[in-house]
PDB file of N, CA and C in Angstrom:
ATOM      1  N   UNK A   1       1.140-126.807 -41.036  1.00  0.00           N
ATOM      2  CA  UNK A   1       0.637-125.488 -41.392  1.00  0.00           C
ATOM      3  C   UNK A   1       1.024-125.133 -42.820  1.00  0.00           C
ATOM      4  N   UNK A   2       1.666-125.563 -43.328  1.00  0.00           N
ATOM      5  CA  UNK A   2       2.804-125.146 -44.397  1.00  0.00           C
ATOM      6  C   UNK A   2       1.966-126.160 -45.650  1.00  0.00           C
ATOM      7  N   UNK A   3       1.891-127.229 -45.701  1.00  0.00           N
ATOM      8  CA  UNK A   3       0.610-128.101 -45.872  1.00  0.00           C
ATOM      9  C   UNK A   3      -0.477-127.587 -46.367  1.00  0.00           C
ATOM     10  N   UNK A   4      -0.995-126.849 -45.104  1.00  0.00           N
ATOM     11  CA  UNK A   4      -2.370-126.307 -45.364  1.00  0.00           C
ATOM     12  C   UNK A   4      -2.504-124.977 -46.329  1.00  0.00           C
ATOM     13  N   UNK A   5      -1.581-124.196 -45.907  1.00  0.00           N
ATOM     14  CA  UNK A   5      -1.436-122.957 -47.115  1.00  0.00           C
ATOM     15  C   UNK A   5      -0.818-123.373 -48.632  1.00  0.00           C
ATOM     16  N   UNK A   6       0.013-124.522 -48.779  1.00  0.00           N
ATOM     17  CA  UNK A   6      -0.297-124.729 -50.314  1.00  0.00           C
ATOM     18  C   UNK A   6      -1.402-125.474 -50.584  1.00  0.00           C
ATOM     19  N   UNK A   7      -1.926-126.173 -49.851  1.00  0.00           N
ATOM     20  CA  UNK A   7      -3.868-126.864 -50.478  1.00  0.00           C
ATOM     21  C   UNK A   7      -4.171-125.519 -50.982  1.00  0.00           C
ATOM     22  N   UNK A   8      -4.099-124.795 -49.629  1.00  0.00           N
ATOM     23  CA  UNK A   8      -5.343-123.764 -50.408  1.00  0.00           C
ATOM     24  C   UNK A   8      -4.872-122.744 -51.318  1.00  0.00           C
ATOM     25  N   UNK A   9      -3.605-122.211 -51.654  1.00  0.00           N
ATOM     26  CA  UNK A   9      -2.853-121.690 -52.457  1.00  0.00           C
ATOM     27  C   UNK A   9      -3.033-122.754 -53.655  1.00  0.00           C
ATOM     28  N   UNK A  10      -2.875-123.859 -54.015  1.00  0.00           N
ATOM     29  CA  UNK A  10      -3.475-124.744 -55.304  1.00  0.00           C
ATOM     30  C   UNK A  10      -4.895-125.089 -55.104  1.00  0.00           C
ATOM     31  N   UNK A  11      -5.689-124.538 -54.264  1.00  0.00           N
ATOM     32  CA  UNK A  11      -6.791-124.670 -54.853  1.00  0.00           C
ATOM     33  C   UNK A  11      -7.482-123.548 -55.057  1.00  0.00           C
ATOM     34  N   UNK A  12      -6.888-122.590 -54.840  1.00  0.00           N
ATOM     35  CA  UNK A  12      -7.203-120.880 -55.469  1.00  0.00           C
ATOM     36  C   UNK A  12      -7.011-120.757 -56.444  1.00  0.00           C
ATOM     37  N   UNK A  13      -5.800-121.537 -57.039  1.00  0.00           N
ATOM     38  CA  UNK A  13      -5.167-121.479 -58.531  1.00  0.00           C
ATOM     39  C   UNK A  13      -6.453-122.150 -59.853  1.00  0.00           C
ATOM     40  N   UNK A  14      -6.463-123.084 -59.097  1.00  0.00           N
ATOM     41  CA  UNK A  14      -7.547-124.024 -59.854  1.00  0.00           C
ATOM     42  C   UNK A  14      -8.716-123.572 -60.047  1.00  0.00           C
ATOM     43  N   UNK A  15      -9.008-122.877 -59.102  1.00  0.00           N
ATOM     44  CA  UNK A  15     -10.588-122.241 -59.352  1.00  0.00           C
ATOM     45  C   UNK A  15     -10.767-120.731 -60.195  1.00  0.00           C
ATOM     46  N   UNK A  16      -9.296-120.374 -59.908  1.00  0.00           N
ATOM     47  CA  UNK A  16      -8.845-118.566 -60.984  1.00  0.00           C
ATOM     48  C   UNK A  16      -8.887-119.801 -62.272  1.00  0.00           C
ATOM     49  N   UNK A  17      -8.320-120.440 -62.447  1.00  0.00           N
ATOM     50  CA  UNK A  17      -7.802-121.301 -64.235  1.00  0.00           C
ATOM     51  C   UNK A  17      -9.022-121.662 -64.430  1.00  0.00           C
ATOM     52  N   UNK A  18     -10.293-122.294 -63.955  1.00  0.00           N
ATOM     53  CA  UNK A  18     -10.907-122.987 -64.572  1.00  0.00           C
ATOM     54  C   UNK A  18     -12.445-121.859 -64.644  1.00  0.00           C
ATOM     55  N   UNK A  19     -12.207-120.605 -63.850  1.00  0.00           N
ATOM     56  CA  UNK A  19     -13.587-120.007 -63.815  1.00  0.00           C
ATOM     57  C   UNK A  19     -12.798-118.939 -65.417  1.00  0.00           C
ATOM     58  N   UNK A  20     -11.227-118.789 -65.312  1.00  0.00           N
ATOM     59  CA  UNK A  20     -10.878-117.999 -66.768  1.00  0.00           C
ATOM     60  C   UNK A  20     -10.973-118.902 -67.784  1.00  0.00           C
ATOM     61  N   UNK A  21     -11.164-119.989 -67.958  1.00  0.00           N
ATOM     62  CA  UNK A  21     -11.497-120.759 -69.253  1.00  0.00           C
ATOM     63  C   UNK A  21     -12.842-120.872 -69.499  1.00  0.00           C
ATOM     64  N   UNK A  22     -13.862-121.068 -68.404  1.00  0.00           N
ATOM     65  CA  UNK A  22     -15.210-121.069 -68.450  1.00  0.00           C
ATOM     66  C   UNK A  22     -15.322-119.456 -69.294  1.00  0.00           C
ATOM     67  N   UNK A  23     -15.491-117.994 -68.678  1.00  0.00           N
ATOM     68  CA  UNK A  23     -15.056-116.760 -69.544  1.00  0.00           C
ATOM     69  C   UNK A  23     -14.581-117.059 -70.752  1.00  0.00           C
ATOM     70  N   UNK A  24     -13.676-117.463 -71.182  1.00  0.00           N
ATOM     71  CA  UNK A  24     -12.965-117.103 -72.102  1.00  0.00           C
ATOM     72  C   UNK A  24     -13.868-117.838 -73.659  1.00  0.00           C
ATOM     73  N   UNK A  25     -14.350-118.671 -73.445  1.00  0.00           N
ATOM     74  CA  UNK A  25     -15.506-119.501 -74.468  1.00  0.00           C
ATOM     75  C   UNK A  25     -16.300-118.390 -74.901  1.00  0.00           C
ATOM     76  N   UNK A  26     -16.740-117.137 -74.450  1.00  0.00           N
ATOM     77  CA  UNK A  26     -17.594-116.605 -74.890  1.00  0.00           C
ATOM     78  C   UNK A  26     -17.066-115.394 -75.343  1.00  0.00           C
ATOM     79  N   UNK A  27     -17.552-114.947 -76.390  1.00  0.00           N
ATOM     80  CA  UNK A  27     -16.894-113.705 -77.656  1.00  0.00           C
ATOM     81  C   UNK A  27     -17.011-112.303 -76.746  1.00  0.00           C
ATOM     82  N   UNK A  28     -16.013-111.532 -76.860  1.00  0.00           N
ATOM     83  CA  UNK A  28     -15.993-110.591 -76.034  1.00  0.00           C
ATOM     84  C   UNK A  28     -17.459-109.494 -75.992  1.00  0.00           C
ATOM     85  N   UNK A  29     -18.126-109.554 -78.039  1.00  0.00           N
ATOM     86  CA  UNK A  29     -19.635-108.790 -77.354  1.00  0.00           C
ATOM     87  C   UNK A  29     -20.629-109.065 -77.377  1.00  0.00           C
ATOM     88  N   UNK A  30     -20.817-110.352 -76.828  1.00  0.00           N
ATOM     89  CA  UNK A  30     -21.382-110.696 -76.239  1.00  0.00           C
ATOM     90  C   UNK A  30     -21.540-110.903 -74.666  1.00  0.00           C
ATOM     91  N   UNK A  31     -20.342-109.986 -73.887  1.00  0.00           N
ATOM     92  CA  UNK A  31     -20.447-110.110 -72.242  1.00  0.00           C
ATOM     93  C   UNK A  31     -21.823-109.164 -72.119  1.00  0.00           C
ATOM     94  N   UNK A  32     -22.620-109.849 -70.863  1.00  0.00           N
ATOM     95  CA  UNK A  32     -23.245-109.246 -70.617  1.00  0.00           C
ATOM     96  C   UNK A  32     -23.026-107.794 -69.649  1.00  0.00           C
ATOM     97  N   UNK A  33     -21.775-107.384 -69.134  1.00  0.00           N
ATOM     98  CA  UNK A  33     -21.000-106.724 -68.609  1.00  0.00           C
ATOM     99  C   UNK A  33     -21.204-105.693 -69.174  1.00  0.00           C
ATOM    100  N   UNK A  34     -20.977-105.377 -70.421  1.00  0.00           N
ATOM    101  CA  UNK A  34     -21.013-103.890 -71.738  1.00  0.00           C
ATOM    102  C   UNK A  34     -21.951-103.755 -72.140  1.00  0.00           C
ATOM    103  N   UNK A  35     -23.556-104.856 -71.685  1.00  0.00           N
ATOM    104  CA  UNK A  35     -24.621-104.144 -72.261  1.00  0.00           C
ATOM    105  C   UNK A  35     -25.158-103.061 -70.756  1.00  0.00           C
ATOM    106  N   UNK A  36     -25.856-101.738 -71.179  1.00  0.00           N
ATOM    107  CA  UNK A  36     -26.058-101.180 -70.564  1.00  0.00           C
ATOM    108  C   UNK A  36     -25.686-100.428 -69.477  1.00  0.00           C
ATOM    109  N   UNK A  37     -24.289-100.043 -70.241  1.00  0.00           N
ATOM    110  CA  UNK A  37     -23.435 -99.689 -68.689  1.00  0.00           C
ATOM    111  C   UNK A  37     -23.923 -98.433 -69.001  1.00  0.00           C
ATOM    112  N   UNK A  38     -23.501 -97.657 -70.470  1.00  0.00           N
ATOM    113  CA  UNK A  38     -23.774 -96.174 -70.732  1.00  0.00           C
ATOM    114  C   UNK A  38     -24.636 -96.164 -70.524  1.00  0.00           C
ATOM    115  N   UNK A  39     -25.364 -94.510 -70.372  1.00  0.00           N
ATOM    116  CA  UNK A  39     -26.576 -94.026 -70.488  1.00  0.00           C
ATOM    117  C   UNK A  39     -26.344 -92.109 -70.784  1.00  0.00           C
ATOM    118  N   UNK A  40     -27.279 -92.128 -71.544  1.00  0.00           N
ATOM    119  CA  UNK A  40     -27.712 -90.592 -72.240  1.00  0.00           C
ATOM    120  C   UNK A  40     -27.282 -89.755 -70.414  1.00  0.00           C
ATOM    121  N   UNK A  41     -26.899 -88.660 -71.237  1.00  0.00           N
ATOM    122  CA  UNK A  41     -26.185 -87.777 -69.891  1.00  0.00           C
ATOM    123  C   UNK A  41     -27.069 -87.196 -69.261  1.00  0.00           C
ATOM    124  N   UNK A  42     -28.615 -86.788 -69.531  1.00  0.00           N
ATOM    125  CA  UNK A  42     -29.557 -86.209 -68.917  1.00  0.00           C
ATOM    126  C   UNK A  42     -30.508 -87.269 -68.347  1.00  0.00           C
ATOM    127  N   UNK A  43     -30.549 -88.608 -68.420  1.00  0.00           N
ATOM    128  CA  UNK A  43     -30.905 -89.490 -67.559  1.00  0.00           C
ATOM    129  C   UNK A  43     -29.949 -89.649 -66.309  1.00  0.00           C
ATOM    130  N   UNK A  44     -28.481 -89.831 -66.835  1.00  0.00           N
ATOM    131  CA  UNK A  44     -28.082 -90.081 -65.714  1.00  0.00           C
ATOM    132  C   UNK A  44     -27.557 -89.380 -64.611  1.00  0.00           C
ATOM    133  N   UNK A  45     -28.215 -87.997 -65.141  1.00  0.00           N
ATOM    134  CA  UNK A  45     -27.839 -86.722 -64.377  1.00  0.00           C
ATOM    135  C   UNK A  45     -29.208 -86.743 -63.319  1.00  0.00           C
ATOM    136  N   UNK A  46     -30.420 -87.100 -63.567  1.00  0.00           N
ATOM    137  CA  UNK A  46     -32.216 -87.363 -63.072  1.00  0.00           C
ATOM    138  C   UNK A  46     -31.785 -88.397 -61.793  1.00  0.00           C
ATOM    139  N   UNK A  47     -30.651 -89.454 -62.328  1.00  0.00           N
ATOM    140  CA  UNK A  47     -30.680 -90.724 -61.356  1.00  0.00           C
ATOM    141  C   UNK A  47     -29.587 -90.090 -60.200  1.00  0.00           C
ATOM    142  N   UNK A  48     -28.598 -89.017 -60.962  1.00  0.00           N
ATOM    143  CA  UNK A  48     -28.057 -89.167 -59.662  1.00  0.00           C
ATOM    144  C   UNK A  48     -28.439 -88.291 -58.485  1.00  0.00           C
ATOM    145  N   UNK A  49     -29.353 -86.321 -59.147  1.00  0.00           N
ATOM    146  CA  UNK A  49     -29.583 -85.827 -58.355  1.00  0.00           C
ATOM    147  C   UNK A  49     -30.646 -86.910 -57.427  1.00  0.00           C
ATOM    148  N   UNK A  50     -31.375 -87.372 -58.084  1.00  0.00           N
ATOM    149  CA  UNK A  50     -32.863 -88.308 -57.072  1.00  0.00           C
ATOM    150  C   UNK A  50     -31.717 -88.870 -55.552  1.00  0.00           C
ATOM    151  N   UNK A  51     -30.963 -89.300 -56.358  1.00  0.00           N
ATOM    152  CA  UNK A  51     -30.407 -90.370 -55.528  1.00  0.00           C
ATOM    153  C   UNK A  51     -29.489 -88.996 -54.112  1.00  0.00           C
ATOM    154  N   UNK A  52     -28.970 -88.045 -54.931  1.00  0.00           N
ATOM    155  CA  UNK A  52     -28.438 -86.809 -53.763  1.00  0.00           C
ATOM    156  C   UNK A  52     -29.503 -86.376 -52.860  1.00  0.00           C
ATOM    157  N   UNK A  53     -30.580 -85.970 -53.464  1.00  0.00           N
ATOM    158  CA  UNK A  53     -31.787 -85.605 -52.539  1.00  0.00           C
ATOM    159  C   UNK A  53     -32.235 -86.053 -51.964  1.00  0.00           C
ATOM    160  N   UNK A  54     -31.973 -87.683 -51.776  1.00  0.00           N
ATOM    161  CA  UNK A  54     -33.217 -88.288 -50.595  1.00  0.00           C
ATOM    162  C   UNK A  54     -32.313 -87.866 -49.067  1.00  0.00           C
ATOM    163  N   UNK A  55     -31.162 -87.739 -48.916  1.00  0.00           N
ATOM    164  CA  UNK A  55     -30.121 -87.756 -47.560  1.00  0.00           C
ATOM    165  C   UNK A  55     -30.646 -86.555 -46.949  1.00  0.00           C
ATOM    166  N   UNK A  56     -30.106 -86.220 -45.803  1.00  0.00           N
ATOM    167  CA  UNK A  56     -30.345 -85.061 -45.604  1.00  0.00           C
ATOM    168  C   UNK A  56     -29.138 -84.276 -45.490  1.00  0.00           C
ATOM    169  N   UNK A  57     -28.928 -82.866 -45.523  1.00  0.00           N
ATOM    170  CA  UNK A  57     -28.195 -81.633 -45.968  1.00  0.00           C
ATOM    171  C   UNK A  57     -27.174 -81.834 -44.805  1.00  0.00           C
ATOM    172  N   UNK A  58     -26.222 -81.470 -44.811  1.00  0.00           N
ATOM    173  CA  UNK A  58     -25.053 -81.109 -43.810  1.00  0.00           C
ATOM    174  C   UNK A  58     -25.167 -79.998 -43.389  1.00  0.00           C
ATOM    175  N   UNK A  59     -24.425 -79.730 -42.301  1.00  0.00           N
ATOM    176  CA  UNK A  59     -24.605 -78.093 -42.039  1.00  0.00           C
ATOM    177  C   UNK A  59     -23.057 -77.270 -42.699  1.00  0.00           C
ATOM    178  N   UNK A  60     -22.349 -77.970 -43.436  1.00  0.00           N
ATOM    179  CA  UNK A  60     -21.744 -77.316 -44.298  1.00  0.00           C
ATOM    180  C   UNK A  60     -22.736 -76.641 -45.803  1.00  0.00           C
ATOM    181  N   UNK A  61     -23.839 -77.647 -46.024  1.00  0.00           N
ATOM    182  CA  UNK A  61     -23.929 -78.074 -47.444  1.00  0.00           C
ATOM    183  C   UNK A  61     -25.018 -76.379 -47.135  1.00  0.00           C
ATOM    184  N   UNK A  62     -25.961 -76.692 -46.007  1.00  0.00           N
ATOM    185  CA  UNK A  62     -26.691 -75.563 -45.566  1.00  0.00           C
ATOM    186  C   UNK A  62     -26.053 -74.145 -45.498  1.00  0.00           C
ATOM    187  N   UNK A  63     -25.041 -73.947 -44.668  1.00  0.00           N
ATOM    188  CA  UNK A  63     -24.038 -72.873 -45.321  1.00  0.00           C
ATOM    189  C   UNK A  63     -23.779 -72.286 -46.258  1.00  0.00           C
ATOM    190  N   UNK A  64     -23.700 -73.062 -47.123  1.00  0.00           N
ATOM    191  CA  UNK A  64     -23.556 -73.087 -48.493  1.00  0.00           C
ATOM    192  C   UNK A  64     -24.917 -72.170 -48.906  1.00  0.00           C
ATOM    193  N   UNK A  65     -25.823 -73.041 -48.958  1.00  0.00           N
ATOM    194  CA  UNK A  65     -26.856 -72.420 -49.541  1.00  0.00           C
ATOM    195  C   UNK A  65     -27.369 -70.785 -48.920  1.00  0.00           C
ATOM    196  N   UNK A  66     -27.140 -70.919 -47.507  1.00  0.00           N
ATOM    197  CA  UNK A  66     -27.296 -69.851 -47.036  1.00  0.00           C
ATOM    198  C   UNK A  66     -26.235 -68.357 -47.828  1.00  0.00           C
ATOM    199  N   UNK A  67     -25.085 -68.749 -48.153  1.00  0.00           N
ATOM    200  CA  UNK A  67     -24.148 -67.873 -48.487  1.00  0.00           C
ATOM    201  C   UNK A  67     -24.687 -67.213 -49.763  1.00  0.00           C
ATOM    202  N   UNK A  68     -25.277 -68.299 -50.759  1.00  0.00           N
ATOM    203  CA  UNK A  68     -26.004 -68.191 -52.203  1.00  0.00           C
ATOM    204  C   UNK A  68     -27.022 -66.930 -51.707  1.00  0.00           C
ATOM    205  N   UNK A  69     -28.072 -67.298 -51.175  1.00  0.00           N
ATOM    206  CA  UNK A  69     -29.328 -66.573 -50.511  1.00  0.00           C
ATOM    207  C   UNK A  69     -28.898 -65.343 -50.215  1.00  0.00           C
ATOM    208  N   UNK A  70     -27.527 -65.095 -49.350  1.00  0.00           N
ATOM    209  CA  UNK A  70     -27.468 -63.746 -48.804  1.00  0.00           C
ATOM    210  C   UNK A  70     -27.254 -62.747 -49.870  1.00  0.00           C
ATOM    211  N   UNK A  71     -27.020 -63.254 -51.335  1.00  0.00           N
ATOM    212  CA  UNK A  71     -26.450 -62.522 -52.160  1.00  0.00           C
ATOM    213  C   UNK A  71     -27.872 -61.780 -52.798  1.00  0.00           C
ATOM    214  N   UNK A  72     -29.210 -62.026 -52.666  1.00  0.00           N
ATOM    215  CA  UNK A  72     -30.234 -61.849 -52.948  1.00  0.00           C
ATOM    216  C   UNK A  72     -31.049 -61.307 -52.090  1.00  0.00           C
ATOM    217  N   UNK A  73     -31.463 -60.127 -51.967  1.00  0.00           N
ATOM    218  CA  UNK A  73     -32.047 -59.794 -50.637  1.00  0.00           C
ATOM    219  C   UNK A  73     -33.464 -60.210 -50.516  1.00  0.00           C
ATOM    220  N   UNK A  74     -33.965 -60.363 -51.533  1.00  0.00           N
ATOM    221  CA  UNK A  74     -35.770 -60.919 -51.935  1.00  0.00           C
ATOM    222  C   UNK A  74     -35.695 -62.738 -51.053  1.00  0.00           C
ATOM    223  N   UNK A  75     -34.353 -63.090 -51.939  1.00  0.00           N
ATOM    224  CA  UNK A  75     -34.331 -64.535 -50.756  1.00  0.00           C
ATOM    225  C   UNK A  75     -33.451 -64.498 -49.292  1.00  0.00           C
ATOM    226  N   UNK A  76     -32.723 -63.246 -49.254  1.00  0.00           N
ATOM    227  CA  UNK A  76     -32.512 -63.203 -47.768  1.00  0.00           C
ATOM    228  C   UNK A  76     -33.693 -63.099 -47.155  1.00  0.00           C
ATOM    229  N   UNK A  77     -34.502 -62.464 -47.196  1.00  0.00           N
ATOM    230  CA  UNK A  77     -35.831 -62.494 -46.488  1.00  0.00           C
ATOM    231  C   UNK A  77     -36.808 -63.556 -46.392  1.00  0.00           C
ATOM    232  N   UNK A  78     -37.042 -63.723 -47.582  1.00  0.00           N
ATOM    233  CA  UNK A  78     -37.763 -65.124 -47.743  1.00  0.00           C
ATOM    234  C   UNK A  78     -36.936 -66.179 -46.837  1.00  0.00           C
ATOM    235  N   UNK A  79     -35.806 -66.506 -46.819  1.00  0.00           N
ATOM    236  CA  UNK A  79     -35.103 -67.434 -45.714  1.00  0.00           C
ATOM    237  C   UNK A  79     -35.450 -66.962 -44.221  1.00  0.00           C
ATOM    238  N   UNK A  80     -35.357 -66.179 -44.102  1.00  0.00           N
ATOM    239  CA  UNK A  80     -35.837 -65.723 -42.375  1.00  0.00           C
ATOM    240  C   UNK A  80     -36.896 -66.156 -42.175  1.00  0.00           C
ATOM    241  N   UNK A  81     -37.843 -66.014 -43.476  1.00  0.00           N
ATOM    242  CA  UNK A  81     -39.625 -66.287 -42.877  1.00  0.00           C
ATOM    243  C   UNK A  81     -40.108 -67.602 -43.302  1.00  0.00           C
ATOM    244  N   UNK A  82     -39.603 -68.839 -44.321  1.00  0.00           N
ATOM    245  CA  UNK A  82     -39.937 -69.498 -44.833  1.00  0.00           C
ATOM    246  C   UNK A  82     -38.780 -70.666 -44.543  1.00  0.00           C
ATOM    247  N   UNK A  83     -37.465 -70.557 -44.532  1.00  0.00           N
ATOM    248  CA  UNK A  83     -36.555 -71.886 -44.325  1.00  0.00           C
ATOM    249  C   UNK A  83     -35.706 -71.289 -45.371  1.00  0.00           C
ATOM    250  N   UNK A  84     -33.989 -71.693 -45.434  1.00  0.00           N
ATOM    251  CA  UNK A  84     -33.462 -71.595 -46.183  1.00  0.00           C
ATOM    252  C   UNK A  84     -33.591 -72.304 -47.465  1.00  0.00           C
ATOM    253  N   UNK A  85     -33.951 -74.018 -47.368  1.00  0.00           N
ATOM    254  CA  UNK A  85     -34.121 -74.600 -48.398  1.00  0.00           C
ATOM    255  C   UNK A  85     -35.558 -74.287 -49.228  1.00  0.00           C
ATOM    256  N   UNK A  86     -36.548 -73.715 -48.536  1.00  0.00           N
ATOM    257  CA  UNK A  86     -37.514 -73.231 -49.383  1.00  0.00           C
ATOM    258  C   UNK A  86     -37.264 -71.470 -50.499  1.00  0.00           C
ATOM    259  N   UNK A  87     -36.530 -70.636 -49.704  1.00  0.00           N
ATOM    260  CA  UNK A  87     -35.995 -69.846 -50.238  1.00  0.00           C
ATOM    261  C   UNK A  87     -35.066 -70.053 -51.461  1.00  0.00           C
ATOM    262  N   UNK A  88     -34.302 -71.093 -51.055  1.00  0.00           N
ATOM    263  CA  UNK A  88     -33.213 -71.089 -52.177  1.00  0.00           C
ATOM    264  C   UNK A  88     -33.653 -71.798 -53.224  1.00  0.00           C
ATOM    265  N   UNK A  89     -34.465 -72.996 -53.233  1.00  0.00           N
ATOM    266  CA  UNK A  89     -35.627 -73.806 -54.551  1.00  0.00           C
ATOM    267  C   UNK A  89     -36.079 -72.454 -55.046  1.00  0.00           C
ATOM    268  N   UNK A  90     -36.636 -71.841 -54.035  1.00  0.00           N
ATOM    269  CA  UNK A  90     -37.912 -70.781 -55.030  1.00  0.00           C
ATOM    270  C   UNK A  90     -36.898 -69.442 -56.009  1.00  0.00           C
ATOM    271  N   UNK A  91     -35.839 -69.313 -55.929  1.00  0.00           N
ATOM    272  CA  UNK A  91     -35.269 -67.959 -56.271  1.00  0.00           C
ATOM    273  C   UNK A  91     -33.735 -68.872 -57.085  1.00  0.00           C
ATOM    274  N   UNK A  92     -33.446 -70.115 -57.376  1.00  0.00           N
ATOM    275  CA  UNK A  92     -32.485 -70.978 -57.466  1.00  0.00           C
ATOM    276  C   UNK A  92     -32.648 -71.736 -58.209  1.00  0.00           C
ATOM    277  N   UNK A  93     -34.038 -72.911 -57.844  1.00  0.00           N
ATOM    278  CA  UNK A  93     -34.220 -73.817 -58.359  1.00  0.00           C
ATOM    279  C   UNK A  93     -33.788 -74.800 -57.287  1.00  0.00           C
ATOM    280  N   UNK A  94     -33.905 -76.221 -58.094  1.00  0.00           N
ATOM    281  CA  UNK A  94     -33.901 -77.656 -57.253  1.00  0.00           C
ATOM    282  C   UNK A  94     -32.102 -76.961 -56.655  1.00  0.00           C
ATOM    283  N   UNK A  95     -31.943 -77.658 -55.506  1.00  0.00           N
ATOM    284  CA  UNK A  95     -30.437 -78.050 -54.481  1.00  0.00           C
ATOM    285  C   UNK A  95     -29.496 -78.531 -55.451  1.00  0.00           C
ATOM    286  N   UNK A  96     -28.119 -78.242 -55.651  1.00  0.00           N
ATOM    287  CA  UNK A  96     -27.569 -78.720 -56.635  1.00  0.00           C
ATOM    288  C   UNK A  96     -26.754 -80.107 -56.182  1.00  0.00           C
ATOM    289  N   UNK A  97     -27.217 -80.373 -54.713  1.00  0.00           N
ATOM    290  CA  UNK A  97     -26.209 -81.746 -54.116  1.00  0.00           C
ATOM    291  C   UNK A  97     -27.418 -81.991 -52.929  1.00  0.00           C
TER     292      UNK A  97
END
């Protein structure tokens, strides 16, 4: 047993040493790693609400919005007759999560 865990303990070693020398040949800017990580803050603000909105709402997150709404009596009403999330888009704007 003892055997078998240094094989594979030296052959973990060998494959960390020889995949960091393969890396290391190439100039740091040139990794393809650092191209395109940034992005402009109002794109990546587009990617992340898209990406919040497809889930659906919690009944905390709904709460929430409901609490916003009550503060407005034009969308307290409108929520009774129409849905909270249609009330709160129309008098709010887009869901902020």
């Amino acid at each position: 047993m003892k055997t078998l865990a240094i094989l594979v303990f030296c052959s973990l070693a060998v494959i960390c040493l020889t995949s960091d020398a393969s890396m290391g040949s190439q100039p740091a800017r040139e990794a393809p790693a650092e191209e395109g990580t940034f992005v402009e803050k109002d794109q990546a603000s587009t990617v992340v609400r898209q990406k919040r909105a497809a889930g659906e709402l919690s009944l905390a997150q709904l709460e929430s919005l409901r609490e916003v709404c009550e503060a407005n009596f034009d969308c307290e009403n409108m929520m009774d007759t129409s849905g909270i999330i249609a009330a709160y888009t129309a008098y709010y704007g887009p869901i902020p999560y």
